[in-house]
PDB file of N, CA and C in Angstrom:
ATOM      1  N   UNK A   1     -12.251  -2.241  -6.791  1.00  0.00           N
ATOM      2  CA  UNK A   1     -12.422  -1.357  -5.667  1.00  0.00           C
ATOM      3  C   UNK A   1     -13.794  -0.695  -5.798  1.00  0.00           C
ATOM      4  N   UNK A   2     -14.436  -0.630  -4.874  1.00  0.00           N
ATOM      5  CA  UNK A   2     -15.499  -0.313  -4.799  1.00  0.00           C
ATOM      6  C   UNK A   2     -15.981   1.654  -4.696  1.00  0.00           C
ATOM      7  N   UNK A   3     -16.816   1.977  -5.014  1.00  0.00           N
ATOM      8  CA  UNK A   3     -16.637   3.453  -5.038  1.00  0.00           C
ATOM      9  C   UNK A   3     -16.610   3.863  -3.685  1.00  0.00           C
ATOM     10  N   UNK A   4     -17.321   3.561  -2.660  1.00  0.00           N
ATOM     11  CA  UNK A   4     -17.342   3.655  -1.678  1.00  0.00           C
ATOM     12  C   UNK A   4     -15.708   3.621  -1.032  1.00  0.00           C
ATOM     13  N   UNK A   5     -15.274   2.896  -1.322  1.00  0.00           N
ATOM     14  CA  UNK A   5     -13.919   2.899  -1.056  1.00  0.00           C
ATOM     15  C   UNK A   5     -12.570   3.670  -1.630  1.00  0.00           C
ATOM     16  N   UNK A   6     -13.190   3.853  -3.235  1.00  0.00           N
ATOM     17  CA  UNK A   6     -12.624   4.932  -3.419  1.00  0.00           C
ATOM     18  C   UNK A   6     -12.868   6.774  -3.090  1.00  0.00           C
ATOM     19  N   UNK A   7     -13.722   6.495  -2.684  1.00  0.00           N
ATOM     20  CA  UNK A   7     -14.313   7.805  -2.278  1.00  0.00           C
ATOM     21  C   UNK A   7     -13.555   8.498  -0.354  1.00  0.00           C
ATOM     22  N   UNK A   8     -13.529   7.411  -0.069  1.00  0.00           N
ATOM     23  CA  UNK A   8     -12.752   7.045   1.536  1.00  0.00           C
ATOM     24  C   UNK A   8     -11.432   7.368   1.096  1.00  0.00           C
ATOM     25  N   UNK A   9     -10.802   6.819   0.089  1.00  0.00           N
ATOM     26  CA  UNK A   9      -9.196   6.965   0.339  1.00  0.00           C
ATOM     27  C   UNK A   9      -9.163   8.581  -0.548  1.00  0.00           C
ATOM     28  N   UNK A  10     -10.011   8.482  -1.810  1.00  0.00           N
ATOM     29  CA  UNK A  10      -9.732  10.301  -2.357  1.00  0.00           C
ATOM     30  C   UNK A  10     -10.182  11.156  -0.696  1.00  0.00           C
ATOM     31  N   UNK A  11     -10.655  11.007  -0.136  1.00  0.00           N
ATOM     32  CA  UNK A  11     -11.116  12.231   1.256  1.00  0.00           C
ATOM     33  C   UNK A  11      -9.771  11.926   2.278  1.00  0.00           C
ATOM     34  N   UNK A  12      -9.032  10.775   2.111  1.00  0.00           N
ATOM     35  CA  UNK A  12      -8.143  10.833   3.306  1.00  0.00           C
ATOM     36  C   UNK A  12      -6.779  11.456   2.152  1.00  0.00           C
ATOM     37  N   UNK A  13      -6.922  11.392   1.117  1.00  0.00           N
ATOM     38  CA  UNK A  13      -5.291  12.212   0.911  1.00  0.00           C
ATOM     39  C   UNK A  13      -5.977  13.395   0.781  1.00  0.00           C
ATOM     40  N   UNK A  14      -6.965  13.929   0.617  1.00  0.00           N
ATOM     41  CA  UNK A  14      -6.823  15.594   0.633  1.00  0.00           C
ATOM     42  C   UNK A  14      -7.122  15.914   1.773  1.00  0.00           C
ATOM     43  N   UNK A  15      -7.466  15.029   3.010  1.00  0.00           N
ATOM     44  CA  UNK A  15      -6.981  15.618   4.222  1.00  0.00           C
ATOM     45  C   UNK A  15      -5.427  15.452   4.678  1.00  0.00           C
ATOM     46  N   UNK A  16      -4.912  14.580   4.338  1.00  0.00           N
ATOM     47  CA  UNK A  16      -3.403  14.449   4.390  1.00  0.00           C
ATOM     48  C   UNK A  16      -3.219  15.657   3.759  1.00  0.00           C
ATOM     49  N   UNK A  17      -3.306  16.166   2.439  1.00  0.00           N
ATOM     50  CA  UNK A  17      -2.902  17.251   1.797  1.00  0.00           C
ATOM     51  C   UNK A  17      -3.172  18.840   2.649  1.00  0.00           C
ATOM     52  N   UNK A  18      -4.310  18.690   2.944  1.00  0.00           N
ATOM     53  CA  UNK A  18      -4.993  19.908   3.833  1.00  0.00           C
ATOM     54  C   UNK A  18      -3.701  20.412   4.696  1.00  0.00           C
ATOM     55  N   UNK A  19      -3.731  19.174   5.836  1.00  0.00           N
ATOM     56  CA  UNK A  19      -2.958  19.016   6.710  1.00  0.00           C
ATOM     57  C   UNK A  19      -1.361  19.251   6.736  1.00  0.00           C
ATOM     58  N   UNK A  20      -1.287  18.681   5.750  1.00  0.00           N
ATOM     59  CA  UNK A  20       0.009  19.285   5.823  1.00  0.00           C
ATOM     60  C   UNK A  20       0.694  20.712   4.992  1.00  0.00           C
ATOM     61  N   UNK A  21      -0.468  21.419   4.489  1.00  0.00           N
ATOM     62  CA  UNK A  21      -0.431  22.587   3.925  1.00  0.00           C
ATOM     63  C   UNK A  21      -0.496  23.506   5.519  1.00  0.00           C
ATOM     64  N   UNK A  22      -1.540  23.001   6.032  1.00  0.00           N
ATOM     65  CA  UNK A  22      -1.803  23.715   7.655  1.00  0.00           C
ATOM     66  C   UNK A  22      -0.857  23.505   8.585  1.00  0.00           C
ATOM     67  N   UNK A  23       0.221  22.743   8.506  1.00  0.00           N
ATOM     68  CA  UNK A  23       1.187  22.393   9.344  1.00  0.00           C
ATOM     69  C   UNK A  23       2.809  23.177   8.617  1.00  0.00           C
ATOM     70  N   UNK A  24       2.561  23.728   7.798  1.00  0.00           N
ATOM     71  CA  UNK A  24       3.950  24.523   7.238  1.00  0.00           C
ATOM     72  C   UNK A  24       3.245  25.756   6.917  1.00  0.00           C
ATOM     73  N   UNK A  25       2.103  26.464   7.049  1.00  0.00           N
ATOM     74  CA  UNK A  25       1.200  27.138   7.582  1.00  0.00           C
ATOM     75  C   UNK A  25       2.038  28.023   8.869  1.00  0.00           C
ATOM     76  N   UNK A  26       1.669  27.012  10.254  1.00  0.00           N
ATOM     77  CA  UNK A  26       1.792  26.886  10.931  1.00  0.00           C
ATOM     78  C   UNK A  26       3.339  27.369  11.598  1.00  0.00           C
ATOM     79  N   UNK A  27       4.531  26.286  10.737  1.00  0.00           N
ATOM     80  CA  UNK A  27       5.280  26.504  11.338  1.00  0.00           C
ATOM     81  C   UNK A  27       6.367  27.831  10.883  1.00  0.00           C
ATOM     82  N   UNK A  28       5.637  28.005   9.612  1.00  0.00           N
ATOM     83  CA  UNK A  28       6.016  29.310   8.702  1.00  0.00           C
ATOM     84  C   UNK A  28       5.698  30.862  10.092  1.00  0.00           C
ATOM     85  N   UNK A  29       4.187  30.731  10.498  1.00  0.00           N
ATOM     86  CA  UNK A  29       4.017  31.517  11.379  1.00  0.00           C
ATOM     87  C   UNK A  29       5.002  31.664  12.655  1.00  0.00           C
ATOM     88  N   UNK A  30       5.260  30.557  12.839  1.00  0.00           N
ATOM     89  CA  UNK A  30       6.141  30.409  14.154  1.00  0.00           C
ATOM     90  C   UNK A  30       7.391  30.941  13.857  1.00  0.00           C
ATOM     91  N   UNK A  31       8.047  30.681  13.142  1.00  0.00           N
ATOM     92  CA  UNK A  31       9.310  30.871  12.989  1.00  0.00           C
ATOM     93  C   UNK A  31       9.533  31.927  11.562  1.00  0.00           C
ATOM     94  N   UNK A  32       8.716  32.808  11.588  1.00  0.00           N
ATOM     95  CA  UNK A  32       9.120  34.024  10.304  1.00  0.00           C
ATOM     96  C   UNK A  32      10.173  34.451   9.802  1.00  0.00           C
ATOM     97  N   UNK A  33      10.129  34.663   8.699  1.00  0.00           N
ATOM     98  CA  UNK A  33      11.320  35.015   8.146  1.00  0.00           C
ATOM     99  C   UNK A  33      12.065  34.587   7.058  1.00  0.00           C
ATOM    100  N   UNK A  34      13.234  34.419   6.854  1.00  0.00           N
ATOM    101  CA  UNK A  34      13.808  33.686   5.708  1.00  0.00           C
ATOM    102  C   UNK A  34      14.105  32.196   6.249  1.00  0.00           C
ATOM    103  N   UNK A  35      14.282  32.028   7.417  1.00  0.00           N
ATOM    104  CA  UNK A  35      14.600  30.643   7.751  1.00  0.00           C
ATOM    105  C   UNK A  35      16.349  29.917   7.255  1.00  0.00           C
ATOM    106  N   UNK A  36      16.612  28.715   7.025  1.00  0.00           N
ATOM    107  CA  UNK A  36      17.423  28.161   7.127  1.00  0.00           C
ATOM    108  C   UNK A  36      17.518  27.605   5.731  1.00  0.00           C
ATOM    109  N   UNK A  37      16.416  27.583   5.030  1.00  0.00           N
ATOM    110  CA  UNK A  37      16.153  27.368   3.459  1.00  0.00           C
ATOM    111  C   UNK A  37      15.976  28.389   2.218  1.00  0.00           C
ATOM    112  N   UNK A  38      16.795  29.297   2.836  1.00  0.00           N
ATOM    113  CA  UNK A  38      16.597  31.107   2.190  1.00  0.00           C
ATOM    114  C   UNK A  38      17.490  30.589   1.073  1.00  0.00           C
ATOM    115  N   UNK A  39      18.588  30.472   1.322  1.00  0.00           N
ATOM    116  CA  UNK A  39      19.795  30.196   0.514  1.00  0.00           C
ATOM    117  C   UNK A  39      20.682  31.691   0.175  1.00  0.00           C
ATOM    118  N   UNK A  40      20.253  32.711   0.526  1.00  0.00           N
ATOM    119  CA  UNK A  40      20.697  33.816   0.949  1.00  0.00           C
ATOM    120  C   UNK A  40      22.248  34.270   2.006  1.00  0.00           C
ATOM    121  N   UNK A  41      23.167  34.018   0.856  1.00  0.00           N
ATOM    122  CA  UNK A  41      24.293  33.721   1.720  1.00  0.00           C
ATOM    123  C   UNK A  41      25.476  35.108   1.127  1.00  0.00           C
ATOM    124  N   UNK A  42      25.944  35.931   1.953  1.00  0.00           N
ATOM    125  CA  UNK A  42      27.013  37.296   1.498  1.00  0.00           C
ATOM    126  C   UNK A  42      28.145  36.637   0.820  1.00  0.00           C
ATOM    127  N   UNK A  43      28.624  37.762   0.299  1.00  0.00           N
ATOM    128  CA  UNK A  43      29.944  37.096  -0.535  1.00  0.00           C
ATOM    129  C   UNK A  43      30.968  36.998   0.433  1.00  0.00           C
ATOM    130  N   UNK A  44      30.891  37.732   1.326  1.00  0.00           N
ATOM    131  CA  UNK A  44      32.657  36.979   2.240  1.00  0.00           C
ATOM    132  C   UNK A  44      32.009  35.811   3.168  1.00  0.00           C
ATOM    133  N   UNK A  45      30.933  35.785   3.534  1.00  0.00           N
ATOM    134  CA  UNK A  45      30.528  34.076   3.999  1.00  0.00           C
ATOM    135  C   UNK A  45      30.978  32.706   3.143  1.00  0.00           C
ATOM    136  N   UNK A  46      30.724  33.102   1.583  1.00  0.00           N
ATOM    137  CA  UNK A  46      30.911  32.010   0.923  1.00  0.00           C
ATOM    138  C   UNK A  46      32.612  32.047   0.499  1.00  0.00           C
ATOM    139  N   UNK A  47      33.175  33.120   0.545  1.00  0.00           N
ATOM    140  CA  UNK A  47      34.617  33.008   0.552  1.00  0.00           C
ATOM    141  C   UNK A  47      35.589  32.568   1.921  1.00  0.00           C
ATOM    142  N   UNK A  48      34.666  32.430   3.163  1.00  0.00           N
ATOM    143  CA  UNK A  48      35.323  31.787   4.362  1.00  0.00           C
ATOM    144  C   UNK A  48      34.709  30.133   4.133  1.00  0.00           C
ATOM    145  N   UNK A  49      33.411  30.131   3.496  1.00  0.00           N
ATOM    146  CA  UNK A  49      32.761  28.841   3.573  1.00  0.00           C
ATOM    147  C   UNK A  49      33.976  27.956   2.531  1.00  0.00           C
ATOM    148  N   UNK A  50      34.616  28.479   1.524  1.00  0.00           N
ATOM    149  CA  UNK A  50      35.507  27.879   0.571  1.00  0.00           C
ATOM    150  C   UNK A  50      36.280  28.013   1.105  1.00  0.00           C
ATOM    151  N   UNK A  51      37.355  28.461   1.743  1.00  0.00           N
ATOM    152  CA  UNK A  51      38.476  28.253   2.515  1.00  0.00           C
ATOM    153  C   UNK A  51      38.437  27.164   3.365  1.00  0.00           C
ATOM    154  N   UNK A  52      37.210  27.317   4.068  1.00  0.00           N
ATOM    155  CA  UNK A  52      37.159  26.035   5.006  1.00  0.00           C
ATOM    156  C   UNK A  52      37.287  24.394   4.210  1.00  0.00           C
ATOM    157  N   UNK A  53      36.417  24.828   3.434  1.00  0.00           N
ATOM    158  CA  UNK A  53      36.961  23.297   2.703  1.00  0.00           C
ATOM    159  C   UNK A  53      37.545  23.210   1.818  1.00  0.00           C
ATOM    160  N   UNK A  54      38.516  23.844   1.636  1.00  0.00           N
ATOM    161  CA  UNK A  54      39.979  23.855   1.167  1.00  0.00           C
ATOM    162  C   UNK A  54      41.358  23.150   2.375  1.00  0.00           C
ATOM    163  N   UNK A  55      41.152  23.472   3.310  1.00  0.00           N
ATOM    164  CA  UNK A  55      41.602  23.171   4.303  1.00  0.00           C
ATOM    165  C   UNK A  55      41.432  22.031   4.919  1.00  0.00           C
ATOM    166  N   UNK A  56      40.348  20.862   4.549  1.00  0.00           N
ATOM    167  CA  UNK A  56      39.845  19.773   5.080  1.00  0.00           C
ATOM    168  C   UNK A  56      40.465  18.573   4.467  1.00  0.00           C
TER     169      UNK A  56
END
């Protein structure tokens, strides 16, 4: 591989990398907060969440 060519593909993953640092950036701004990946869950949520699948 030629340097030239390696030099092309090292600049396209740290724009891939850039990019997708700027795109959860992004959607972090949009949607603030703890989100859906908090894992932040009360204790009688997880005692109805175990009942339920007890019941299944």
């Amino acid at each position: 591989m030629t340097p030239q060519v390696q030099t092309i593909l090292a600049l396209l993953v740290v724009a891939l990398a850039i990019g997708g640092l700027v795109w959860r950036a992004y959607n972090k701004r949009k949607n603030p907060g703890c989100g859906s990946d908090c894992g932040a869950v009360s204790p009688e949520l997880k005692r109805l969440q175990k009942q339920l699948t007890r019941r299944r």
